[in-house]
N, C-alpha and C. Protein backbone atom coordinates (compact mmCIF):
# COMPACT_ATOMS: atom_id res chain seq x y z
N UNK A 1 -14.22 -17.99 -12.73
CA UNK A 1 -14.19 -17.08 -11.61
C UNK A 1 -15.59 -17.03 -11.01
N UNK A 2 -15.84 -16.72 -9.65
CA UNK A 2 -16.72 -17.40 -8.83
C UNK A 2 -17.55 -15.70 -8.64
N UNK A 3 -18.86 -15.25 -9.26
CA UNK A 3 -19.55 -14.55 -8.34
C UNK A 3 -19.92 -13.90 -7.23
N UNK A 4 -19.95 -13.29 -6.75
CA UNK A 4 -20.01 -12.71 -5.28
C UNK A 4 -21.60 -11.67 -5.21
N UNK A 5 -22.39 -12.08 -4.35
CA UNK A 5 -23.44 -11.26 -4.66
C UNK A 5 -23.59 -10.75 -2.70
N UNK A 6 -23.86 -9.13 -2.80
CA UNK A 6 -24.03 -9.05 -0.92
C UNK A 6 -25.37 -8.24 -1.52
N UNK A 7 -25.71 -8.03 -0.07
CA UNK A 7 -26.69 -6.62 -0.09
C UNK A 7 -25.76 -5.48 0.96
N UNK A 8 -26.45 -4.27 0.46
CA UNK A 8 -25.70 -3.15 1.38
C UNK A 8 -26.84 -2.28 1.18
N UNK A 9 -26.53 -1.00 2.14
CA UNK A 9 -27.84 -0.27 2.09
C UNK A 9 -27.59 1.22 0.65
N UNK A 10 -28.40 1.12 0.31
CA UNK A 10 -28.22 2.79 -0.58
C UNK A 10 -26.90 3.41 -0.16
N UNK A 11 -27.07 4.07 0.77
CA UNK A 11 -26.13 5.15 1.05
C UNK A 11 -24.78 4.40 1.24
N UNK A 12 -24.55 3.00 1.37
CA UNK A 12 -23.19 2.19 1.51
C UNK A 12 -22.79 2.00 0.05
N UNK A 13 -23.53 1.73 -0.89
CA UNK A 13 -23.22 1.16 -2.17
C UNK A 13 -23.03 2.77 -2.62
N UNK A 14 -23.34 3.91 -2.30
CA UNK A 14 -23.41 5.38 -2.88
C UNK A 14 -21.36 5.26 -2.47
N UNK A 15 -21.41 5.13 -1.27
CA UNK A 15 -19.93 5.27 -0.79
C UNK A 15 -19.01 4.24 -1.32
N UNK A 16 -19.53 2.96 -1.69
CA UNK A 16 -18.71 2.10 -2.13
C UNK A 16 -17.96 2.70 -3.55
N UNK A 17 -19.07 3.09 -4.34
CA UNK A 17 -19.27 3.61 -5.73
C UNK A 17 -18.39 4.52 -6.05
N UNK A 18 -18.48 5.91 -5.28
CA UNK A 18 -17.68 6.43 -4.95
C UNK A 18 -16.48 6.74 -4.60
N UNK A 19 -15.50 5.42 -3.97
CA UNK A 19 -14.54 5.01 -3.54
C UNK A 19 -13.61 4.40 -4.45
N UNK A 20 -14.77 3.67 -5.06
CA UNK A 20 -14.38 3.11 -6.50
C UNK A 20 -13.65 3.92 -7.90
N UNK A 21 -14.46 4.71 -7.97
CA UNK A 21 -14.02 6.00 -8.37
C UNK A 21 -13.16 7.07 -8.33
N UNK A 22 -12.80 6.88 -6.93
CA UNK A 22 -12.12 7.68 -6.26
C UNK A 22 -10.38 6.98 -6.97
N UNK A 23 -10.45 5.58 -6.60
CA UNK A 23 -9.36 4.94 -6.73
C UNK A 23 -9.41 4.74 -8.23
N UNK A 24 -9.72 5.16 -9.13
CA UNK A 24 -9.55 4.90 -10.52
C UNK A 24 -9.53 3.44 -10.64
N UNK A 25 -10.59 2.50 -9.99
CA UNK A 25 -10.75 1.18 -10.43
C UNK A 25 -12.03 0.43 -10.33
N UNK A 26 -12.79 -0.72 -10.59
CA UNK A 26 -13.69 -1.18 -10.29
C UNK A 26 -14.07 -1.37 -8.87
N UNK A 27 -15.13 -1.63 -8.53
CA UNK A 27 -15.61 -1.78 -7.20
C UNK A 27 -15.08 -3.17 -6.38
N UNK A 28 -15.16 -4.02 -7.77
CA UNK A 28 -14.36 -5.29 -7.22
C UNK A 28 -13.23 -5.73 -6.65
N UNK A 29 -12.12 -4.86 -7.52
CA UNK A 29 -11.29 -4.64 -7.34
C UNK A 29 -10.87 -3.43 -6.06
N UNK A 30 -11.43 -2.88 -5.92
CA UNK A 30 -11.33 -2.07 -4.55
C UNK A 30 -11.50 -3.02 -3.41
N UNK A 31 -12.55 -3.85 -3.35
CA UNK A 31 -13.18 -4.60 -2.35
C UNK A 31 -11.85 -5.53 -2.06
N UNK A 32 -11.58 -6.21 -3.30
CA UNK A 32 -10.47 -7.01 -3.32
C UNK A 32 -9.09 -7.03 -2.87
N UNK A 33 -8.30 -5.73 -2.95
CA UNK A 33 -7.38 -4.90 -2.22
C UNK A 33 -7.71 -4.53 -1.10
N UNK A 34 -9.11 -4.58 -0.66
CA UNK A 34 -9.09 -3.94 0.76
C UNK A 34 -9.67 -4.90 1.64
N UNK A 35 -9.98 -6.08 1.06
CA UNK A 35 -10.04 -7.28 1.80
C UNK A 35 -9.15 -8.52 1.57
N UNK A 36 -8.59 -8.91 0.71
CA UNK A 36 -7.80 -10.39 0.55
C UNK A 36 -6.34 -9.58 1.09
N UNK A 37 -5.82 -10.47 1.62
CA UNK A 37 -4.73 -9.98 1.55
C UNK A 37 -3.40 -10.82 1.01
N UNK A 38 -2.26 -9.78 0.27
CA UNK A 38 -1.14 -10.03 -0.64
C UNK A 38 -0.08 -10.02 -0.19
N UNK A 39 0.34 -10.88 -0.49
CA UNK A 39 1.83 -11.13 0.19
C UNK A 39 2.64 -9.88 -1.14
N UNK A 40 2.26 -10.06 -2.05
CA UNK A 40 3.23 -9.33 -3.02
C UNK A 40 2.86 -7.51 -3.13
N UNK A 41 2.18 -7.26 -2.46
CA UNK A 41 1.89 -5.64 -2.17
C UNK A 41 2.47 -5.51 -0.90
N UNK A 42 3.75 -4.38 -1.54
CA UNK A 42 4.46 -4.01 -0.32
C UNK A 42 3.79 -2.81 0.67
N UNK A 43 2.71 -2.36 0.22
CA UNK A 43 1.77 -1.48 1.03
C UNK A 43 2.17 0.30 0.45
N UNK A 44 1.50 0.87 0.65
CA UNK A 44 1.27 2.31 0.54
C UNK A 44 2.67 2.91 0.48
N UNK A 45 3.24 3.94 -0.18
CA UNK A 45 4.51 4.75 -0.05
C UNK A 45 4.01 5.54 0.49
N UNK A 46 4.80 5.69 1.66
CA UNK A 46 4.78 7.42 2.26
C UNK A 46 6.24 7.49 2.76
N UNK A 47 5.77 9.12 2.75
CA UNK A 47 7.28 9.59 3.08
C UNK A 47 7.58 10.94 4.25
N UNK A 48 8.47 10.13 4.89
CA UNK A 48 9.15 11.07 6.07
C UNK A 48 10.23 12.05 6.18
N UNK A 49 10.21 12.53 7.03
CA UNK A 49 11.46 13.72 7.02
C UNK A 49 12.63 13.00 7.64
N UNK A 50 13.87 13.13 6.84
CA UNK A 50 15.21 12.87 7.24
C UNK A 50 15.72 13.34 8.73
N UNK A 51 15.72 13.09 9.92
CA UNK A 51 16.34 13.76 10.90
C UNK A 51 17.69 13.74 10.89
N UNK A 52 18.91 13.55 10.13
CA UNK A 52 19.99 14.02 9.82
C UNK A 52 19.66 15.33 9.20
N UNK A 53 19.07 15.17 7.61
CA UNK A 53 19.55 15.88 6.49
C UNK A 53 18.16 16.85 6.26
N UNK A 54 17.16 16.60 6.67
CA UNK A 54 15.58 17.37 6.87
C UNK A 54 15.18 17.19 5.20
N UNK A 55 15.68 16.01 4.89
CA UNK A 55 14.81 15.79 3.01
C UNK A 55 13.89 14.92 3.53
N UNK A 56 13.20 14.90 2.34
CA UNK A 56 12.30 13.93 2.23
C UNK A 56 12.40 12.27 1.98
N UNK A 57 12.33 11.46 2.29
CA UNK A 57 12.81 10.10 2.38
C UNK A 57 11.81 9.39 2.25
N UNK A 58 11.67 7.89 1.22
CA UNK A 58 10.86 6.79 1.58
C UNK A 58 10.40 6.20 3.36
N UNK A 59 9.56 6.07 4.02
CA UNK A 59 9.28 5.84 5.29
C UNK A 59 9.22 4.27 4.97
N UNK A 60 9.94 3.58 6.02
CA UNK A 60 9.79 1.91 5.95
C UNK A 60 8.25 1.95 5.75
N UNK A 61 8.13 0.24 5.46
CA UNK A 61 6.89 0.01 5.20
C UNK A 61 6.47 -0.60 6.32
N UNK A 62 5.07 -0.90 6.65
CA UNK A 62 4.40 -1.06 7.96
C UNK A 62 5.17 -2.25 8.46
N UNK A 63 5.51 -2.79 9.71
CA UNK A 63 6.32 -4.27 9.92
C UNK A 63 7.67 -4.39 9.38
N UNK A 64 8.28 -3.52 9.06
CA UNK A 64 9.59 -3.45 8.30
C UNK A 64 10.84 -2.65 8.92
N UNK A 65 11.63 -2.98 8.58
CA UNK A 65 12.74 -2.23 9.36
C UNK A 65 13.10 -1.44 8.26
N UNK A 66 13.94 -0.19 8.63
CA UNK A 66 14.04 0.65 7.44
C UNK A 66 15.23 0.59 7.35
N UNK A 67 15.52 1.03 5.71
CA UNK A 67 16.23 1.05 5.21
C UNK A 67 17.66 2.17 5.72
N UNK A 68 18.71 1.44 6.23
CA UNK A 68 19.91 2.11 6.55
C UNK A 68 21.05 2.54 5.88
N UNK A 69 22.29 3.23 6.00
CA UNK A 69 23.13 3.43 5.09
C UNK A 69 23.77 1.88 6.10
N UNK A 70 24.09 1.93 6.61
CA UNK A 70 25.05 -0.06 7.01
C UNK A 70 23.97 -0.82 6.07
N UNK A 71 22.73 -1.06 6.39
CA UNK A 71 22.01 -1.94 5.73
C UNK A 71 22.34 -2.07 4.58
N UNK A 72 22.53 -0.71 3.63
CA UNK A 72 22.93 -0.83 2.47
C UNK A 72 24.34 -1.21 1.84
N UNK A 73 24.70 -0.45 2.77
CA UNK A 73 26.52 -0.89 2.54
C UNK A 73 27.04 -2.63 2.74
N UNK A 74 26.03 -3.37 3.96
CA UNK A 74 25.72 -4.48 3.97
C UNK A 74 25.39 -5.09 2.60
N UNK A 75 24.07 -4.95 2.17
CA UNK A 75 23.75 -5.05 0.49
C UNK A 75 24.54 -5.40 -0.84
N UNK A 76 25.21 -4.14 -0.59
CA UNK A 76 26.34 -4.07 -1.88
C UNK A 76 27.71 -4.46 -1.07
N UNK A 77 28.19 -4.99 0.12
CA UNK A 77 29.37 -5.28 0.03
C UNK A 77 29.95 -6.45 -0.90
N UNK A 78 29.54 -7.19 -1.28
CA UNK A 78 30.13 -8.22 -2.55
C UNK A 78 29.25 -7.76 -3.59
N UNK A 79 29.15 -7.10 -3.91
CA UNK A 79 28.47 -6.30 -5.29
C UNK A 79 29.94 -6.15 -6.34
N UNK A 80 30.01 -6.52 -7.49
CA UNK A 80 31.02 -6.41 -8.19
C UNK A 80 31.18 -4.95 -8.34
């Protein structure tokens, strides 16, 4: 595995550090998630309000179409 060396100023590496921390992981690994990007990270969960039913619901993910009751019924129609 290949090294990476930058410079940043004090108060950037204070915030990097920090961030790091924040996310319960290494700095590398922060950097790494927030720069390479993954085809296999489906991105952040958040969640929206139902405008039928006013619950709380998974919100599609960014670029995604959301999840429907046809979509689903689509899904499982040859489902044993």
């Amino acid at each position: 595995m290949t090294t990476l060396t930058f410079k940043v100023s004090d108060a950037d590496a204070q915030v990097l550090r920090r961030k790091g921390r924040a996310a319960k992981t290494s700095l590398s690994e922060l950097l790494r998630q927030r720069v390479l990007p993954r085809e296999t990270v489906a991105g952040k969960v958040r969640l929206s309000r139902c405008r039928l039913t006013g619950a709380e619901i998974f919100a599609p993910v960014a670029g995604q179409a959301a999840l429907t009751t046809q979509t689903v019924r689509e899904l499982l129609a040859d489902f044993p």
